[in-house]
C-alpha atoms as a PDB file:
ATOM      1  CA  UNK A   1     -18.426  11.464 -22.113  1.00  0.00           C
ATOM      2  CA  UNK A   2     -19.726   8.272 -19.852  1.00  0.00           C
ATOM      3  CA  UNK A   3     -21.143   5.965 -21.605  1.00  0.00           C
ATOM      4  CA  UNK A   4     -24.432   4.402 -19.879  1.00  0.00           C
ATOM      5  CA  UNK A   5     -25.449   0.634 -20.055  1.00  0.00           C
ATOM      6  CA  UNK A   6     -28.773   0.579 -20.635  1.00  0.00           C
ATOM      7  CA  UNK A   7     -31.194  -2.755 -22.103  1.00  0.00           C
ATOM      8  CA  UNK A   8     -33.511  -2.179 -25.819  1.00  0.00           C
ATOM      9  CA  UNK A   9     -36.385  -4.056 -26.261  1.00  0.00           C
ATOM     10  CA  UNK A  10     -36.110  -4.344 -29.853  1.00  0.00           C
ATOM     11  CA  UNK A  11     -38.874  -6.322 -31.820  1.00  0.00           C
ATOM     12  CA  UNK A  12     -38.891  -8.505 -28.616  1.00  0.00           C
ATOM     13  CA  UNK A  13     -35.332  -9.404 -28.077  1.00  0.00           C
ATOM     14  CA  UNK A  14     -33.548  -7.819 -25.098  1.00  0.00           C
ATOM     15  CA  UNK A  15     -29.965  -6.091 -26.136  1.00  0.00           C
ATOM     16  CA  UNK A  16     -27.672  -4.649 -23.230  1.00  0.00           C
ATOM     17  CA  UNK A  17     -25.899  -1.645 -24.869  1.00  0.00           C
ATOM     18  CA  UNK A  18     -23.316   0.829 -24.177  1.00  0.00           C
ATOM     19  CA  UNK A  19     -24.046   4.087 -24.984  1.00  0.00           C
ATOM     20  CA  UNK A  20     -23.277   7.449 -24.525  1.00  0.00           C
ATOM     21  CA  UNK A  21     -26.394   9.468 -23.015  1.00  0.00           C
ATOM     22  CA  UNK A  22     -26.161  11.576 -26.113  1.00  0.00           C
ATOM     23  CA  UNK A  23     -26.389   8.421 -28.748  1.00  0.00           C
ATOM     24  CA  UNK A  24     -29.594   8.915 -30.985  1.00  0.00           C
ATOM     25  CA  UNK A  25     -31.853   5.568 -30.888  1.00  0.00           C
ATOM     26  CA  UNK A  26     -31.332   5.661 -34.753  1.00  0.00           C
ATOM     27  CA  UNK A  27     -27.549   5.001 -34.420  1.00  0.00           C
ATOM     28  CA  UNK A  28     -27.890   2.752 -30.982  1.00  0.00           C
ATOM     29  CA  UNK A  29     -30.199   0.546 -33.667  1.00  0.00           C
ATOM     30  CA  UNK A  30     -27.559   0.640 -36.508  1.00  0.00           C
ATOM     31  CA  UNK A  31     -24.513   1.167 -35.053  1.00  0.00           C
ATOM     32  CA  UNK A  32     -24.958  -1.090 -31.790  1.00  0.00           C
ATOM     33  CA  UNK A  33     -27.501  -3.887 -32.622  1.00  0.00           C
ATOM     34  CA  UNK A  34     -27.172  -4.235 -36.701  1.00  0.00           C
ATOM     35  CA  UNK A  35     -30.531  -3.206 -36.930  1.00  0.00           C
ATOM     36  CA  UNK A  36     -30.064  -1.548 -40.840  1.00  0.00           C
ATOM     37  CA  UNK A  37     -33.811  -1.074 -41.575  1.00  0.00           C
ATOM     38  CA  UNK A  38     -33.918   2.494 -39.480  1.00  0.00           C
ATOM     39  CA  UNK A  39     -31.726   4.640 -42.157  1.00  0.00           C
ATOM     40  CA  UNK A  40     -30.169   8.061 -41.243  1.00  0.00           C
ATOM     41  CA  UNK A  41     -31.338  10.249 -43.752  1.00  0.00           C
ATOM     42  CA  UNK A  42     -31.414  13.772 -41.977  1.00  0.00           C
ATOM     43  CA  UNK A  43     -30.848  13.765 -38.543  1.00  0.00           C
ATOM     44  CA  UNK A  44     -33.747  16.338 -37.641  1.00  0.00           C
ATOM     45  CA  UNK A  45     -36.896  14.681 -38.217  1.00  0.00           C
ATOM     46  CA  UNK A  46     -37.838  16.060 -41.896  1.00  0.00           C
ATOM     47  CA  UNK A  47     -37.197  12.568 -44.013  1.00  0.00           C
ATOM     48  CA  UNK A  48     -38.650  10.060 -41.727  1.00  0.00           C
ATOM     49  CA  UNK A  49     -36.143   7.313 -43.476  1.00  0.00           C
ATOM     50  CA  UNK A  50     -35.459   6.701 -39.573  1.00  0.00           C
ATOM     51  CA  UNK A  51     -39.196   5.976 -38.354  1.00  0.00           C
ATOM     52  CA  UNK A  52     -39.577   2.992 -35.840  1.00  0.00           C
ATOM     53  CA  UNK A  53     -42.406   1.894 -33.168  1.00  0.00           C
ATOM     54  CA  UNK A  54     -41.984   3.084 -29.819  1.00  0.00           C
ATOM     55  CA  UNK A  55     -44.226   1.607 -27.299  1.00  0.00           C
ATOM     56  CA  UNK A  56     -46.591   1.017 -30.488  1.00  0.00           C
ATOM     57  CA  UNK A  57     -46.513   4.843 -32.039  1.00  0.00           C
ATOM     58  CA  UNK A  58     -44.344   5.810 -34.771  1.00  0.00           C
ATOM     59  CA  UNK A  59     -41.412   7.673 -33.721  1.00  0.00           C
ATOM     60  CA  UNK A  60     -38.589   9.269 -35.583  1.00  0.00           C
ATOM     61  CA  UNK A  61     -35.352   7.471 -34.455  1.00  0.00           C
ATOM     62  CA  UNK A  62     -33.324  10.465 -34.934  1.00  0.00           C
ATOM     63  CA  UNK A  63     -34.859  12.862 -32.644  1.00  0.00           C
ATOM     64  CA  UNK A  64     -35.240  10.606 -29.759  1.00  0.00           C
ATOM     65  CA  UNK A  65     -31.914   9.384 -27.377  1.00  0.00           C
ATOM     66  CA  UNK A  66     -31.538   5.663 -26.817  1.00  0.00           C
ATOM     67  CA  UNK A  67     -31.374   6.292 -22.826  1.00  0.00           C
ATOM     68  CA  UNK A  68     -34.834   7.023 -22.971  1.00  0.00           C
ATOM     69  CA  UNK A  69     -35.894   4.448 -25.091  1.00  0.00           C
ATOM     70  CA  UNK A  70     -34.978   1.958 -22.278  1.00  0.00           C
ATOM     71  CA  UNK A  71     -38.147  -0.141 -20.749  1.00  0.00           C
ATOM     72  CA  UNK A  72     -40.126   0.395 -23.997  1.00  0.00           C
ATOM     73  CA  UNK A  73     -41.136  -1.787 -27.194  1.00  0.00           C
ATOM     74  CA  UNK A  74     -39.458  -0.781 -29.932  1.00  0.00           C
ATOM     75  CA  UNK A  75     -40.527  -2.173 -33.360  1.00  0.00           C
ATOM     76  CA  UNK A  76     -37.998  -1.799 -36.794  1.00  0.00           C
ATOM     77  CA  UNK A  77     -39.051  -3.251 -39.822  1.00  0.00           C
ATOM     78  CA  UNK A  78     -37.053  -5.946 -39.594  1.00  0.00           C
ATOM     79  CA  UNK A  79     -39.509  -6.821 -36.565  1.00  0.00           C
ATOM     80  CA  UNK A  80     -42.932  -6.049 -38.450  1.00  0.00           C
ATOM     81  CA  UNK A  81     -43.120  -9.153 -41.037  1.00  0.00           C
ATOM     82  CA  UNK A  82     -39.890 -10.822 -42.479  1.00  0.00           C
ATOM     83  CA  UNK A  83     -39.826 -12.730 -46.172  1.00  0.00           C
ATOM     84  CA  UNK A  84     -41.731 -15.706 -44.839  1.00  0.00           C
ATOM     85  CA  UNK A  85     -44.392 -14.192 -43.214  1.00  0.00           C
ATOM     86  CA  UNK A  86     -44.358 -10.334 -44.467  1.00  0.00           C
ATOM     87  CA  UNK A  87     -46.715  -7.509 -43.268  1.00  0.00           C
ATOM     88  CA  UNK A  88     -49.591  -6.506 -45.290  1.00  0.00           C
ATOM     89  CA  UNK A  89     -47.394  -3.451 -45.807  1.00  0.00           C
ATOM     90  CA  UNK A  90     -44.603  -4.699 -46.590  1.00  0.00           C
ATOM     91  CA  UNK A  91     -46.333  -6.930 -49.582  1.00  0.00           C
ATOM     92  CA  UNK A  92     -48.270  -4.089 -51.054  1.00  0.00           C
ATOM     93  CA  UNK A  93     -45.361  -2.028 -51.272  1.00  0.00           C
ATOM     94  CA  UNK A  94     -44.116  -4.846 -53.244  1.00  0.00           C
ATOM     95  CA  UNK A  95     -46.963  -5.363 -55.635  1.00  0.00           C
ATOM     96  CA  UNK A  96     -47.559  -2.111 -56.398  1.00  0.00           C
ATOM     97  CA  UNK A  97     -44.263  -1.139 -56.713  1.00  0.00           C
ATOM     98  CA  UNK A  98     -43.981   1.513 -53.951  1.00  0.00           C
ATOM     99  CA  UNK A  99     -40.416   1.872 -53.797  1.00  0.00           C
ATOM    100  CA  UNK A 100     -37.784   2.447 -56.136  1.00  0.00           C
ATOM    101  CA  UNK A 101     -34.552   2.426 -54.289  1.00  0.00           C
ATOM    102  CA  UNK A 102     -36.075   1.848 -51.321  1.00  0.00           C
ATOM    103  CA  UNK A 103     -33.863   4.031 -48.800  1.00  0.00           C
ATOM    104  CA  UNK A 104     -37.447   5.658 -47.686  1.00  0.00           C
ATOM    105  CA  UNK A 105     -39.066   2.431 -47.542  1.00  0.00           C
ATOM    106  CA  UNK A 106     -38.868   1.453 -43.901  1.00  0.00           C
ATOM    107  CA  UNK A 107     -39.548   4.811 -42.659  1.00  0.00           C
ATOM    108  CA  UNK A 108     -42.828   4.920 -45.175  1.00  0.00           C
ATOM    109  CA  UNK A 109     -44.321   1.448 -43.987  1.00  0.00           C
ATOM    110  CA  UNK A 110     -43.703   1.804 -40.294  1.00  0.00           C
ATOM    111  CA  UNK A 111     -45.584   5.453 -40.337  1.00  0.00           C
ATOM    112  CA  UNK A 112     -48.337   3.942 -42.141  1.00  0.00           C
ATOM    113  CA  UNK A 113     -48.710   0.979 -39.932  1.00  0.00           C
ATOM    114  CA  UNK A 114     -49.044   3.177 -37.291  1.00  0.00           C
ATOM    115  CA  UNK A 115     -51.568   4.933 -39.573  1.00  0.00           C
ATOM    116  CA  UNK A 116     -53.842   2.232 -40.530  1.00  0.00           C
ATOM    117  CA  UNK A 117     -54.135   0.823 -36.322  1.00  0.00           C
ATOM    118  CA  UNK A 118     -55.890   4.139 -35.862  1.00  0.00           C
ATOM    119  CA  UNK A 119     -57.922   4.694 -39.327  1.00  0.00           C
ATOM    120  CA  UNK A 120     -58.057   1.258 -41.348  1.00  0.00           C
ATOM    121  CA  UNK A 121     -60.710   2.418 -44.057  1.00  0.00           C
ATOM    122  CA  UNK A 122     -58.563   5.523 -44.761  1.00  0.00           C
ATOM    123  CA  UNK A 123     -59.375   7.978 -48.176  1.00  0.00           C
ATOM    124  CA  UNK A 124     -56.073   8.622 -50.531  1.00  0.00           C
ATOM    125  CA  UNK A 125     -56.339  12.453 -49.321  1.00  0.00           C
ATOM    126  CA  UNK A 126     -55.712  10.872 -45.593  1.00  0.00           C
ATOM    127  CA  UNK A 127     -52.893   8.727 -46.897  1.00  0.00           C
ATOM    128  CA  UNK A 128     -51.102  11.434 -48.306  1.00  0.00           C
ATOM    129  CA  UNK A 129     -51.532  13.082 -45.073  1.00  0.00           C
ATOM    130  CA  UNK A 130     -50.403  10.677 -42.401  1.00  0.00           C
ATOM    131  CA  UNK A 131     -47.433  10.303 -44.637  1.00  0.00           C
ATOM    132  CA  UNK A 132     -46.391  14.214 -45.088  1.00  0.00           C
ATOM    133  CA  UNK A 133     -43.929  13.669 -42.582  1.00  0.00           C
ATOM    134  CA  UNK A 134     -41.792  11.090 -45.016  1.00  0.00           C
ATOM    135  CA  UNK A 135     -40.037  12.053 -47.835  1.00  0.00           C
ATOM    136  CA  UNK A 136     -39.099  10.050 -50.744  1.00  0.00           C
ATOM    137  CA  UNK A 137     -37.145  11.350 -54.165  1.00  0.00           C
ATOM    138  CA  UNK A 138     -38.083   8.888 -56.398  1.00  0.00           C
ATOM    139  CA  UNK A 139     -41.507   7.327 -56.699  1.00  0.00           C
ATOM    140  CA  UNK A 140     -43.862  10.610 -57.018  1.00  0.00           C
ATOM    141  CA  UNK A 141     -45.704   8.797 -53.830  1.00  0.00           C
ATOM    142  CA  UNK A 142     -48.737   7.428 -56.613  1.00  0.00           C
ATOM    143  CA  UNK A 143     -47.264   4.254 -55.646  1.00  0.00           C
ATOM    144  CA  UNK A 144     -46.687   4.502 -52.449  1.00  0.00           C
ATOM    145  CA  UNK A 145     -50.567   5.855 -51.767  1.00  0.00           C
ATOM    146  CA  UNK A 146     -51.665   3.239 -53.577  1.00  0.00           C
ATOM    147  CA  UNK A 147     -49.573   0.164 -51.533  1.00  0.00           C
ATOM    148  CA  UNK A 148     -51.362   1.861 -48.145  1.00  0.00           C
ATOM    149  CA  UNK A 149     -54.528   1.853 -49.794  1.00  0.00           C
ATOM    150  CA  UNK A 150     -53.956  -1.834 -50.865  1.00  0.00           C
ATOM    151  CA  UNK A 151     -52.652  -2.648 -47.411  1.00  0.00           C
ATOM    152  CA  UNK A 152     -55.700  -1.257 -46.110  1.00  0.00           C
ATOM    153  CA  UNK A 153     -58.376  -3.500 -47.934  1.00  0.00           C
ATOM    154  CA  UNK A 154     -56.089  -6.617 -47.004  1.00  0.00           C
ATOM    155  CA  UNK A 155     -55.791  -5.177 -43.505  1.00  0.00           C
ATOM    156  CA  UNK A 156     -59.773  -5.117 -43.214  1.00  0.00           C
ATOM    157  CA  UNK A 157     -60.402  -8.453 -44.956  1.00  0.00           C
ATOM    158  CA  UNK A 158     -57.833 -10.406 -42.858  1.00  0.00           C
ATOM    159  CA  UNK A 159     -59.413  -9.218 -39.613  1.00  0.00           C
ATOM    160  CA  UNK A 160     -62.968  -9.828 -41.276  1.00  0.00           C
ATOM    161  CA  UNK A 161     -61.831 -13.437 -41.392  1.00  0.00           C
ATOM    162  CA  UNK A 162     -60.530 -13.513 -38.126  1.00  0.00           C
ATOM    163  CA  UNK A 163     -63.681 -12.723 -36.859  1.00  0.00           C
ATOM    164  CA  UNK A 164     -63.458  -9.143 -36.110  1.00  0.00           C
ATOM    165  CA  UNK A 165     -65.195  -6.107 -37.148  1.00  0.00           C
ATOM    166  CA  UNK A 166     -63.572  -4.568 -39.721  1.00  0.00           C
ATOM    167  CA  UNK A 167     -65.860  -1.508 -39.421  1.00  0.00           C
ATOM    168  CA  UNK A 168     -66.056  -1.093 -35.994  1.00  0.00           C
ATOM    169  CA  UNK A 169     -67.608   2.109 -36.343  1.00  0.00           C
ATOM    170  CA  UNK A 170     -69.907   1.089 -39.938  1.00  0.00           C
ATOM    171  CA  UNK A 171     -73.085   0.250 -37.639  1.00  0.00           C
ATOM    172  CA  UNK A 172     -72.864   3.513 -35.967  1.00  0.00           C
ATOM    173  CA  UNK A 173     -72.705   5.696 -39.537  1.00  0.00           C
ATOM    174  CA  UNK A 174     -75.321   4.233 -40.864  1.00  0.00           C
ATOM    175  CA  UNK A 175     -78.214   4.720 -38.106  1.00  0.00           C
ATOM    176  CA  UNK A 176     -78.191   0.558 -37.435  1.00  0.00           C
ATOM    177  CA  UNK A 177     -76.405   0.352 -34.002  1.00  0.00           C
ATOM    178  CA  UNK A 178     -76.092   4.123 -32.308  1.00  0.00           C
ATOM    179  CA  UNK A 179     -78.385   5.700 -29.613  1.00  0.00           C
END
């Protein structure tokens, strides 16, 4: 088969690749940039071990080809926080020990970033369900439910201190700023 040259965007460095239009952006990451946080668990989108950002929404690296991947944003976990400067996420899993061996790991964080963009005051019952599509053997997810829910609170207090509205919709709920 002809391979295809083709550019990644991948947590904001540019990477010209050679690929073969049938290459799944999970192995163009591993294989062809060294990008080892995306792991190949399944290859059919039931583990989620593979999860990355696409253009901002989680995206299973397995079911989607490299080829079209070209002229988007794609995010890893390697691009999300690194040991000087880690992600809420990434230092709640830590605390509350949310991995074990930690093959799942990347996959769980980047689906819950995702997550927490669109509901940051979530309930554990809507943890446990943004993450349904992630499957890890070892932990029992307690942990992992409660790093999110960790994450969460230090989410809503950092952008509380940068001045935002943590609660964008809190005014609304309780009868102070609606019609």
């Amino acid at each position: 088969m002809t391979e295809r040259e083709i550019t990644l965007t991948v947590n904001g460095t540019d990477h010209e690749v050679e690929v073969e239009p049938r290459t799944l952006l999970v192995h163009a990451l591993r294989d062809e940039m060294g990008y080892t946080g995306p792991n190949v668990g399944c290859e059919s989108s039931m583990c989620g071990a593979c999860t990355v950002h696409v253009d901002g929404r989680a995206v299973k690296a397995c079911t989607e080809l490299a080829v079209r991947a070209e002229g988007s944003e794609i995010t890893t976990i390697e691009g999300l926080g690194d040991r000087d400067d880690m992600h809420p996420l990434q230092e709640s899993f830590q605390e509350e020990h949310g991995l074990q061996c930690g093959y799942c790991t990347p996959g769980m964080v980047m689906t819950a970033a995702e997550f927490l963009e669109e509901e940051p005051d979530p309930s554990r019952e809507e943890i446990r369900e943004a993450l349904e599509g992630n499957l890890c053997r070892c932990t029992g997810y307690q942990n992992i439910v409660n790093a999110v829910e960790t994450a969460a609170v230090d989410m809503r207090a950092e952008t509380a201190a940068d001045g935002g509205d943590p609660e964008p919709d809190l005014a609304v709920e309780e009868g102070g700023g609606g019609d």
